[in-house]
Protein backbone atom coordinates (compact mmCIF):
# COMPACT_ATOMS: atom_id res chain seq x y z
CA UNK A 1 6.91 -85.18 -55.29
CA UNK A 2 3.17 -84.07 -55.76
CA UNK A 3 3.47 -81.24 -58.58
CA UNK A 4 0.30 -80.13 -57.66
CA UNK A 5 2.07 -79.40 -54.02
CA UNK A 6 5.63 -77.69 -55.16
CA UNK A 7 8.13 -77.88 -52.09
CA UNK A 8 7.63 -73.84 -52.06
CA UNK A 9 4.30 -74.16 -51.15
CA UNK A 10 4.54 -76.58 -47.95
CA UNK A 11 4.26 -74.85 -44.68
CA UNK A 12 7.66 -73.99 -42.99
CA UNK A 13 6.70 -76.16 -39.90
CA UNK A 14 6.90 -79.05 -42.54
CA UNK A 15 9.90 -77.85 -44.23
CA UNK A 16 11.49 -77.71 -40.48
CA UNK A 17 10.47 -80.94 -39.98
CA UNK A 18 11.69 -82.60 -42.84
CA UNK A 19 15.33 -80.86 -42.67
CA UNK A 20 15.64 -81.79 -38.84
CA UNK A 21 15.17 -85.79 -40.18
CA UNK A 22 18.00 -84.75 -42.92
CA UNK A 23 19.94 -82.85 -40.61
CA UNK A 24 20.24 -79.82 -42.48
CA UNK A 25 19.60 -76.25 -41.41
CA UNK A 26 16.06 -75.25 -42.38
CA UNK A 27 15.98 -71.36 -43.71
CA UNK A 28 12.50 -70.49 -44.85
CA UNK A 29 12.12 -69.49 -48.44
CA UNK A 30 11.51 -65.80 -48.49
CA UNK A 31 8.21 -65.31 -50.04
CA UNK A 32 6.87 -62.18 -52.20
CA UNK A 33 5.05 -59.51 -50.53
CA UNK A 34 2.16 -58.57 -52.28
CA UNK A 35 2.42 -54.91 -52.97
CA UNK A 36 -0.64 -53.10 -51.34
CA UNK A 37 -2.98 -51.44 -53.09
CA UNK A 38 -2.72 -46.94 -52.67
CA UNK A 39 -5.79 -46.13 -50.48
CA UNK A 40 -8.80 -44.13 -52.45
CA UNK A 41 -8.89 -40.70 -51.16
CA UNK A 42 -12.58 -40.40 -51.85
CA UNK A 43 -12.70 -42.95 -48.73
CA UNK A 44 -10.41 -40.59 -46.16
CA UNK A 45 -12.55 -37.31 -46.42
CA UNK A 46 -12.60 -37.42 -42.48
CA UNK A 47 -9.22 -36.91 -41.98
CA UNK A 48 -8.86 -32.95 -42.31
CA UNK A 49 -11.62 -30.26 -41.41
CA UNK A 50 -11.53 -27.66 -43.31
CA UNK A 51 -12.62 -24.09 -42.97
CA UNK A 52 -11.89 -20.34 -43.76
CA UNK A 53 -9.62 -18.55 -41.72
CA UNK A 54 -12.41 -16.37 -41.12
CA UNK A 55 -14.28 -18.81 -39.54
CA UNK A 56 -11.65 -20.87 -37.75
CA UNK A 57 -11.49 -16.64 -36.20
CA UNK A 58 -15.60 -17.54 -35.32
CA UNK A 59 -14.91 -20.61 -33.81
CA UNK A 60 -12.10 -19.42 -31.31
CA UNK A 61 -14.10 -16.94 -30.04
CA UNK A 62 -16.75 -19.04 -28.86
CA UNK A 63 -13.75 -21.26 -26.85
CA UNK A 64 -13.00 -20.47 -23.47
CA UNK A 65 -9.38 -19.47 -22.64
CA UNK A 66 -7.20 -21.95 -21.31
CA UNK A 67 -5.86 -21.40 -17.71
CA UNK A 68 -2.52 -21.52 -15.76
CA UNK A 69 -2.76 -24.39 -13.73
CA UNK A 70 1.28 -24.18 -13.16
CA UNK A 71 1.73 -20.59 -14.02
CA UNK A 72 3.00 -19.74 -17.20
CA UNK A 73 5.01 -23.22 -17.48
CA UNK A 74 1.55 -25.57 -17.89
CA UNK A 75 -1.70 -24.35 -19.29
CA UNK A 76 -5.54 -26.19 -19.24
CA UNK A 77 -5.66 -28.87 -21.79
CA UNK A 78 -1.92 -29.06 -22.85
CA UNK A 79 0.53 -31.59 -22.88
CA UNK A 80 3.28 -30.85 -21.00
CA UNK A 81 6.87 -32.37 -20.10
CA UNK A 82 8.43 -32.56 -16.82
CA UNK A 83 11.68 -33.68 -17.06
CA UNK A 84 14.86 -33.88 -15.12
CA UNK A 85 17.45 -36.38 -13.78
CA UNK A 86 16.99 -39.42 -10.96
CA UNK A 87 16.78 -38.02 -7.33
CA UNK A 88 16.44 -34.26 -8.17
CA UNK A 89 12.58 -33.93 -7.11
CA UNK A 90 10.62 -34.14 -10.03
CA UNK A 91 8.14 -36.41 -8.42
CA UNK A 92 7.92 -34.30 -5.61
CA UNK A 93 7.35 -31.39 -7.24
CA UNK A 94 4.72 -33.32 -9.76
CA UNK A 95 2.92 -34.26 -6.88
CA UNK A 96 2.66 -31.01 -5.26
CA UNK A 97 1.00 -29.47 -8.53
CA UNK A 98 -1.20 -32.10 -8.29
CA UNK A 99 -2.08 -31.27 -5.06
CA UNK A 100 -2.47 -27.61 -5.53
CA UNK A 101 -4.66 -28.16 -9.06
CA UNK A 102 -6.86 -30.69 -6.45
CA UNK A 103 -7.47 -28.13 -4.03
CA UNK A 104 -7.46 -25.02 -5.99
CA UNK A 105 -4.50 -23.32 -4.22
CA UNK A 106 -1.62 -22.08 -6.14
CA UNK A 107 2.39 -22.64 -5.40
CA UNK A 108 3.95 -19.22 -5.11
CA UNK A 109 4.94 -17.68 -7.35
CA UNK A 110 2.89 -19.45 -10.24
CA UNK A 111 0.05 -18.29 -11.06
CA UNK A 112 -3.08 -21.11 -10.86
CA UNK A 113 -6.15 -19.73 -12.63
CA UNK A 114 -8.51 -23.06 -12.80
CA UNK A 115 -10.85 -24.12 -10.31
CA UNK A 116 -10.23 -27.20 -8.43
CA UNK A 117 -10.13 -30.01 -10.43
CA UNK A 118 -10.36 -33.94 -10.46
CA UNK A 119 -6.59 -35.11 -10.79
CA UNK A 120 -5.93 -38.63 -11.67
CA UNK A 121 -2.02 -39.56 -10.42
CA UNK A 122 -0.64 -42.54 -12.18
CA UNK A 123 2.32 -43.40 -9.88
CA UNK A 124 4.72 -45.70 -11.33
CA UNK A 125 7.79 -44.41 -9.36
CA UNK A 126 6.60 -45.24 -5.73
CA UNK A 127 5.19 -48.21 -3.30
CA UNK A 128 2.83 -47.82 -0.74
CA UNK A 129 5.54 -47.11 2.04
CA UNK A 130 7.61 -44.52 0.27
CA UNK A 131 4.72 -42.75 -0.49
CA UNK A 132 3.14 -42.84 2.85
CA UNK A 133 6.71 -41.41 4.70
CA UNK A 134 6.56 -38.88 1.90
CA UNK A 135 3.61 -37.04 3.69
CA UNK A 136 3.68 -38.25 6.72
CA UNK A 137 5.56 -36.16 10.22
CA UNK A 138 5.27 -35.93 13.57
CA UNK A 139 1.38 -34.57 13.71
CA UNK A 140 0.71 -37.86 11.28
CA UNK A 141 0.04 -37.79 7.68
CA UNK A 142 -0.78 -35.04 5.16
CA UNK A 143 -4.76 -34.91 4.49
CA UNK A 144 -5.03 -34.87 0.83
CA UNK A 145 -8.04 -33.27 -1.17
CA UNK A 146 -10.68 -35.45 -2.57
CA UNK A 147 -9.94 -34.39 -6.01
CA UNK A 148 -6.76 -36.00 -5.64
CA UNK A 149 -6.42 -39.41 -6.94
CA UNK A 150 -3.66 -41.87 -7.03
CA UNK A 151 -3.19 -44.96 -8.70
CA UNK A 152 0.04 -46.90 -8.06
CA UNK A 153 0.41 -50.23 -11.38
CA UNK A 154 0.11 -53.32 -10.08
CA UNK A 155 2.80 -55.16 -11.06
CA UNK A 156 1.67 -58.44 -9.97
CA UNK A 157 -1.66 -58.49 -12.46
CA UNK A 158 -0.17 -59.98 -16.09
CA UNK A 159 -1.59 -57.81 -19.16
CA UNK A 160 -3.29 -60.17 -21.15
CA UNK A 161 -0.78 -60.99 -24.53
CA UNK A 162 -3.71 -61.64 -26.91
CA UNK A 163 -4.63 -57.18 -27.78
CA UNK A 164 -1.34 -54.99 -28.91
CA UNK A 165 1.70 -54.38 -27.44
CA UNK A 166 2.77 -53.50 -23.69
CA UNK A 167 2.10 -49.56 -24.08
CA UNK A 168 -1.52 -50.02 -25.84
CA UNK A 169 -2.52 -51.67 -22.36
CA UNK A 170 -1.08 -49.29 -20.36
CA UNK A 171 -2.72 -46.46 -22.19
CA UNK A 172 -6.43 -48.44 -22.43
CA UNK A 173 -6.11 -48.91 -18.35
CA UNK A 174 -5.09 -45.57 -18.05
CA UNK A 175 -8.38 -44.31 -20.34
CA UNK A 176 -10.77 -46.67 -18.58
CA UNK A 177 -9.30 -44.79 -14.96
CA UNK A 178 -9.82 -41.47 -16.87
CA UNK A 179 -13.44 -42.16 -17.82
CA UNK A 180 -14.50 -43.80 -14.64
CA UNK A 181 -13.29 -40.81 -12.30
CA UNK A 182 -13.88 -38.17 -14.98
CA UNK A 183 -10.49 -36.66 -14.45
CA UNK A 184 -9.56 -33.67 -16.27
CA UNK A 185 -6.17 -33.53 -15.26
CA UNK A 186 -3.65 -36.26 -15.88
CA UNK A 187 -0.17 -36.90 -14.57
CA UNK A 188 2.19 -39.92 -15.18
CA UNK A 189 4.99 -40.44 -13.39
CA UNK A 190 6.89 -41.29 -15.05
CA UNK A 191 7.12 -41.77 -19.20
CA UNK A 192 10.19 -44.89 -18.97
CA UNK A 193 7.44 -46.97 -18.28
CA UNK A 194 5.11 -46.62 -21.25
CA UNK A 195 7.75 -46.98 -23.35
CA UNK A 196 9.17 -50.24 -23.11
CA UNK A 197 12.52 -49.36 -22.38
CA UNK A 198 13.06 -48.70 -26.16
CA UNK A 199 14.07 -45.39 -27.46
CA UNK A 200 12.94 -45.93 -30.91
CA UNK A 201 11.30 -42.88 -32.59
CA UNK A 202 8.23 -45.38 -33.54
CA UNK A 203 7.71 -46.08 -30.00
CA UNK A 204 7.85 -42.40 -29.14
CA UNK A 205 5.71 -41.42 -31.68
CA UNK A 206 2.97 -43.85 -31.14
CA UNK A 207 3.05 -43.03 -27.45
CA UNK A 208 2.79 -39.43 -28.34
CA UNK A 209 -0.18 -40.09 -30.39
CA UNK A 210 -1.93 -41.93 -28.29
CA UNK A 211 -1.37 -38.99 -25.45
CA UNK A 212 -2.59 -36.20 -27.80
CA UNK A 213 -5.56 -38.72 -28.69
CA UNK A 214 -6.02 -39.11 -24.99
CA UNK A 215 -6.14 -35.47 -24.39
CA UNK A 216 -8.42 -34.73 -26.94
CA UNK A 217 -11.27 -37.19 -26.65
CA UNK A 218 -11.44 -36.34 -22.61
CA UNK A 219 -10.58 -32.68 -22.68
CA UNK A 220 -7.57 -33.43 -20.72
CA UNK A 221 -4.45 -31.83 -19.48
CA UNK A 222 -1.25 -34.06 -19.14
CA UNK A 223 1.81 -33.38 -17.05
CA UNK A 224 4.28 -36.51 -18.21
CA UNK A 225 7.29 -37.04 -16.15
CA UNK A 226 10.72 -37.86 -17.96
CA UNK A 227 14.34 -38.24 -17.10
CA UNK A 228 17.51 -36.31 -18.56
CA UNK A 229 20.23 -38.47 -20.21
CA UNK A 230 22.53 -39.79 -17.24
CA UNK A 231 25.30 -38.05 -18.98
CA UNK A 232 24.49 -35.11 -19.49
CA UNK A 233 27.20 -32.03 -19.16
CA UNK A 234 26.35 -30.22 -16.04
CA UNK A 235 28.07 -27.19 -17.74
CA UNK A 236 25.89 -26.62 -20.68
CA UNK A 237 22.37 -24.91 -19.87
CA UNK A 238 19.18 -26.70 -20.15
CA UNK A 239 17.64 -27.22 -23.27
CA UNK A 240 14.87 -29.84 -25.06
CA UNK A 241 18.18 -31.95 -26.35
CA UNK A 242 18.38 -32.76 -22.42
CA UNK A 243 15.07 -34.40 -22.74
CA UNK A 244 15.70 -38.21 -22.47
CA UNK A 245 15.12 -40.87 -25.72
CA UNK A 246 13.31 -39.73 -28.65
CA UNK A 247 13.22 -35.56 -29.76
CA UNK A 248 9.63 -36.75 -31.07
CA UNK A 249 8.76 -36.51 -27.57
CA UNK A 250 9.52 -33.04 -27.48
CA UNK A 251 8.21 -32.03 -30.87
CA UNK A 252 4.75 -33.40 -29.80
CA UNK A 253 4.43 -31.87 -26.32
CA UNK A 254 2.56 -28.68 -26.16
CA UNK A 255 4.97 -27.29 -23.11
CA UNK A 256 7.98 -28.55 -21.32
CA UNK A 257 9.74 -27.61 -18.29
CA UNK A 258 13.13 -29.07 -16.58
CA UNK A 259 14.56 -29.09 -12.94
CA UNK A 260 18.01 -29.48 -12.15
CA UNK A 261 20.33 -28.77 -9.66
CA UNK A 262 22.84 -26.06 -9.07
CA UNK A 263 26.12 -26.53 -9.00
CA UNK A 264 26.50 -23.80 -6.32
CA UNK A 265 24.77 -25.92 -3.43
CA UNK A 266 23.59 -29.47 -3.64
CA UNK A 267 20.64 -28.97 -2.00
CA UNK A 268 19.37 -25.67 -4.42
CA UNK A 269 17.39 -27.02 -7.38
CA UNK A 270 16.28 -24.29 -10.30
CA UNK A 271 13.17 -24.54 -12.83
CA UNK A 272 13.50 -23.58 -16.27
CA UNK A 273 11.35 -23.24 -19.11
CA UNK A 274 11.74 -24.88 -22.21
CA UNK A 275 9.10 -25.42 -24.50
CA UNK A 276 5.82 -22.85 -24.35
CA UNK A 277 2.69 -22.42 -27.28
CA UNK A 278 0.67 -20.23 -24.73
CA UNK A 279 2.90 -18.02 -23.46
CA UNK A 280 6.03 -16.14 -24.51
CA UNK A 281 9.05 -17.56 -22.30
CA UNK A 282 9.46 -15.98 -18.92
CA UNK A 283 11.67 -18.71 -16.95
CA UNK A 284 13.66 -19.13 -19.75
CA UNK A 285 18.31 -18.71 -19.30
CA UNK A 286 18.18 -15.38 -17.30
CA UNK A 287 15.59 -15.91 -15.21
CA UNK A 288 15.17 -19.40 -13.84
CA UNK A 289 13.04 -20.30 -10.24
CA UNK A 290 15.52 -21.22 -7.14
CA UNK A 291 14.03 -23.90 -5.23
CA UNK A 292 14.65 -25.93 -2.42
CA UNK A 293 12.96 -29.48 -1.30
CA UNK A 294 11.58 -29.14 2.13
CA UNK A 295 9.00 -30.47 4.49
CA UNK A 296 7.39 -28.30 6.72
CA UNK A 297 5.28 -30.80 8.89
CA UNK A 298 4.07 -33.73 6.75
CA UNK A 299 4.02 -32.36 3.22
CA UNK A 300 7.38 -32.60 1.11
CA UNK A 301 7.80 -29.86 -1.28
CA UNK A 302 9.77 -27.47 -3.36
CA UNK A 303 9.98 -24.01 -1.58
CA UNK A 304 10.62 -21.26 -4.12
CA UNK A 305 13.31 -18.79 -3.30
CA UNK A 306 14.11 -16.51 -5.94
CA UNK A 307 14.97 -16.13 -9.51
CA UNK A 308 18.44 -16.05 -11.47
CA UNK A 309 20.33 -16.25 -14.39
CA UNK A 310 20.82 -19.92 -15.23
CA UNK A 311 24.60 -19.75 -15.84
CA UNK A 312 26.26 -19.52 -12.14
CA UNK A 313 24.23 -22.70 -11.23
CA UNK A 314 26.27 -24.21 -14.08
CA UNK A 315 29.41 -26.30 -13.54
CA UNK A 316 32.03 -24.81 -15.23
CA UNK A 317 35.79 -23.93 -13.97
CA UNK A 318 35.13 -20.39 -13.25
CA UNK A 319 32.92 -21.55 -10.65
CA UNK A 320 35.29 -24.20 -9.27
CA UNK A 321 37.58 -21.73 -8.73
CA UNK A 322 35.37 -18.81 -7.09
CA UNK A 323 32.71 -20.72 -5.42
CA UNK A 324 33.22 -24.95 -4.73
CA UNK A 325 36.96 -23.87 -3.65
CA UNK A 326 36.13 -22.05 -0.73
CA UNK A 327 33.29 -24.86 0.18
CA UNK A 328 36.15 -27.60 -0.20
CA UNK A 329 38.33 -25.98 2.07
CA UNK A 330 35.44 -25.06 4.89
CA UNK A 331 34.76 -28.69 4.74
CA UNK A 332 38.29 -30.01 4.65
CA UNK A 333 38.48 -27.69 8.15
CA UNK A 334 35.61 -29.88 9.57
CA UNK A 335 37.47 -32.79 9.40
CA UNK A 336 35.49 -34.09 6.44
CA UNK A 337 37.71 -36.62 3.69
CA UNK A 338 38.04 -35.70 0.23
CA UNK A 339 35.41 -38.46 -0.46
CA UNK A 340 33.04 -36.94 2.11
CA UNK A 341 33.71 -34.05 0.87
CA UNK A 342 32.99 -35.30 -2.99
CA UNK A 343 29.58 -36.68 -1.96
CA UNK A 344 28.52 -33.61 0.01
CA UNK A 345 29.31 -31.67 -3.28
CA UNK A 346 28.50 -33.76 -5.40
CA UNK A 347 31.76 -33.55 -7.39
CA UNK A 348 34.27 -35.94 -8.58
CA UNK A 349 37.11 -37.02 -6.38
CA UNK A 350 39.65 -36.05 -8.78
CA UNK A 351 37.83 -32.49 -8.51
CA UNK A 352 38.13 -32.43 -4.48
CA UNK A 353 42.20 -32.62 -4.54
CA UNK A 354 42.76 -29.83 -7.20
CA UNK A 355 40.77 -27.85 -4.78
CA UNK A 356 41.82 -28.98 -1.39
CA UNK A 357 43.96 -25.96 0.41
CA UNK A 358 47.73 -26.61 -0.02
């Protein structure tokens, strides 16, 4: 052996080599980190600005106010959540803001304060077709505002595996589509797919960042779409624990708002608000928005209908008793099965006998 070459030294593929002609197992040596140096803080000056409270007073004044673009649930220049579970609506209803914040026109009974905006869609939810039925009826299709912009991933175009990870391309395509259209308003539908199917708090917290830095460098405002946990008890009322993955998510958002449905009818969705920096909380437990999906002519959308407490549009056995049983046994009259009847309801099976009329 060369002791000016020590078998520690040689380069695994080598070593590899070497113990596949022995037939041994080759384990790389485990080799000393070299501890890094502590950065000099004279060289990270940039990182805070610093100011009197006084003057941070000055500078406030001379911003303009941010404006509902969603009522009191999303504001100008915030990052706000969306979330809810598969197949409730919340791409529907994501779409329609983006619609109204395109053309200026508020949804009743929120509020919409901003002029009509540039809105960039980034639709990773829906294909061509689905879209296009969406907003299309009997007169044809829905005639969107120019301010509205869509733009559906192309899954068949490979990132290229030589800059970061999956998200950092997403994100840079997403900037580049910012800066070319100018967009001040942002919405992803939905966040699953920056994420990489992990639920790591690193991966939420560098997607987070990269949001905020998003937002800030363009001026934007970001509506992010996310889902509840699959398992989530139907009987406990909203809250930001529902929010799916990483609570860094949460923690970094600005605002956040949920949609569910109500255990009273299958077809009633409510709106709740969960998170708010703006605003004090006004669809918070006792007053959340009754909604219903609907499509008068060739635009599908939530309808608002009123407002409520949150808790009889929870399932819980009060309201098995008082309100499904009754519904069970009008159905059962119609000639429906117990498992018609548990899809219709959207209850379990097991549910749908203890309730059937005796």
């Amino acid at each position: 052996m060369n002791p000016d070459y020590p078998t520690s030294q040689r380069p695994d593929c080598i070593e590899q080599i070497r113990a596949e002609i022995k037939g041994y197992t080759f384990k790389p040596a485990k080799r000393k980190k070299t501890p890094a140096s502590p950065p000099d803080p004279e060289g990270y000056h940039y990182l805070f600005t610093v100011a009197t409270g006084d003057r941070w007073m000055e500078l406030g004044e001379r911003q303009p106010m941010p404006k509902m673009l969603f009522g009191e649930l999303w504001y100008e220049q915030e990052l706000c959540i969306l979330f809810a579970d598969t197949n409730v609506g919340k791409s529907v209803l994501a779409v329609q803001i983006a619609n109204s914040i395109a053309s200026g026109k508020a949804i009743a009974p929120f509020a919409m304060q901003a002029e009509p905006a540039k809105v960039l869609y980034i639709d990773f939810e829906l294909g061509l077709m689905q879209f296009y039925r969406r907003y299309t009826g009997t007169d044809g299709h829905y005639s969107f505002s120019h301010n509205f912009i869509r733009a559906q991933f192309n899954v068949d175009n490979e990132l290229t595996r030589n800059y970061g990870d999956h998200d950092d391309h997403l994100i840079a395509g997403i900037e580049y589509k910012v800066k070319m259209l100018k967009a001040t308003v942002l919405i992803i539908d939905n966040i699953s797919c920056l994420r990489g199917g992990t639920e790591t708090a690193q991966v939420a917290l560098s997607l987070m960042k990269n949001l905020k830095m998003l937002k800030n460098d363009y001026n934007l405002s970001i509506l992010v779409l996310a889902h509840t946990p699959k398992r989530r008890n139907p009987g406990t009322p909203l809250s930001a624990d529902d929010l799916h993955g990483s609570k860094l998510l949460m923690n970094f958002a600005d605002s956040a708002f949920a949609l569910s449905t109500s255990a009273t009818d299958h077809h009633l969705r409510y709106l709740k608000q969960i998170k708010q920096r703006s605003t004090a909380q006004i669809y918070g437990e006792d007053n959340v928005c009754l909604c219903r999906i609907t499509k008068p002519g060739n635009f599908l959308q939530l309808k608002f209908e009123a407002q409520s407490p949150e808790y009889p549009h929870l399932r819980n056995r009060l309201l098995n008793q008082h309100i499904l049983a009754p519904k069970v046994a009008q159905l059962a009259d119609q000639g429906y099965s117990q498992r018609q009847i548990s899809k219709e309801l959207n209850i379990a099976l097991g549910l749908v006998n203890k309730l059937m009329p005796r």
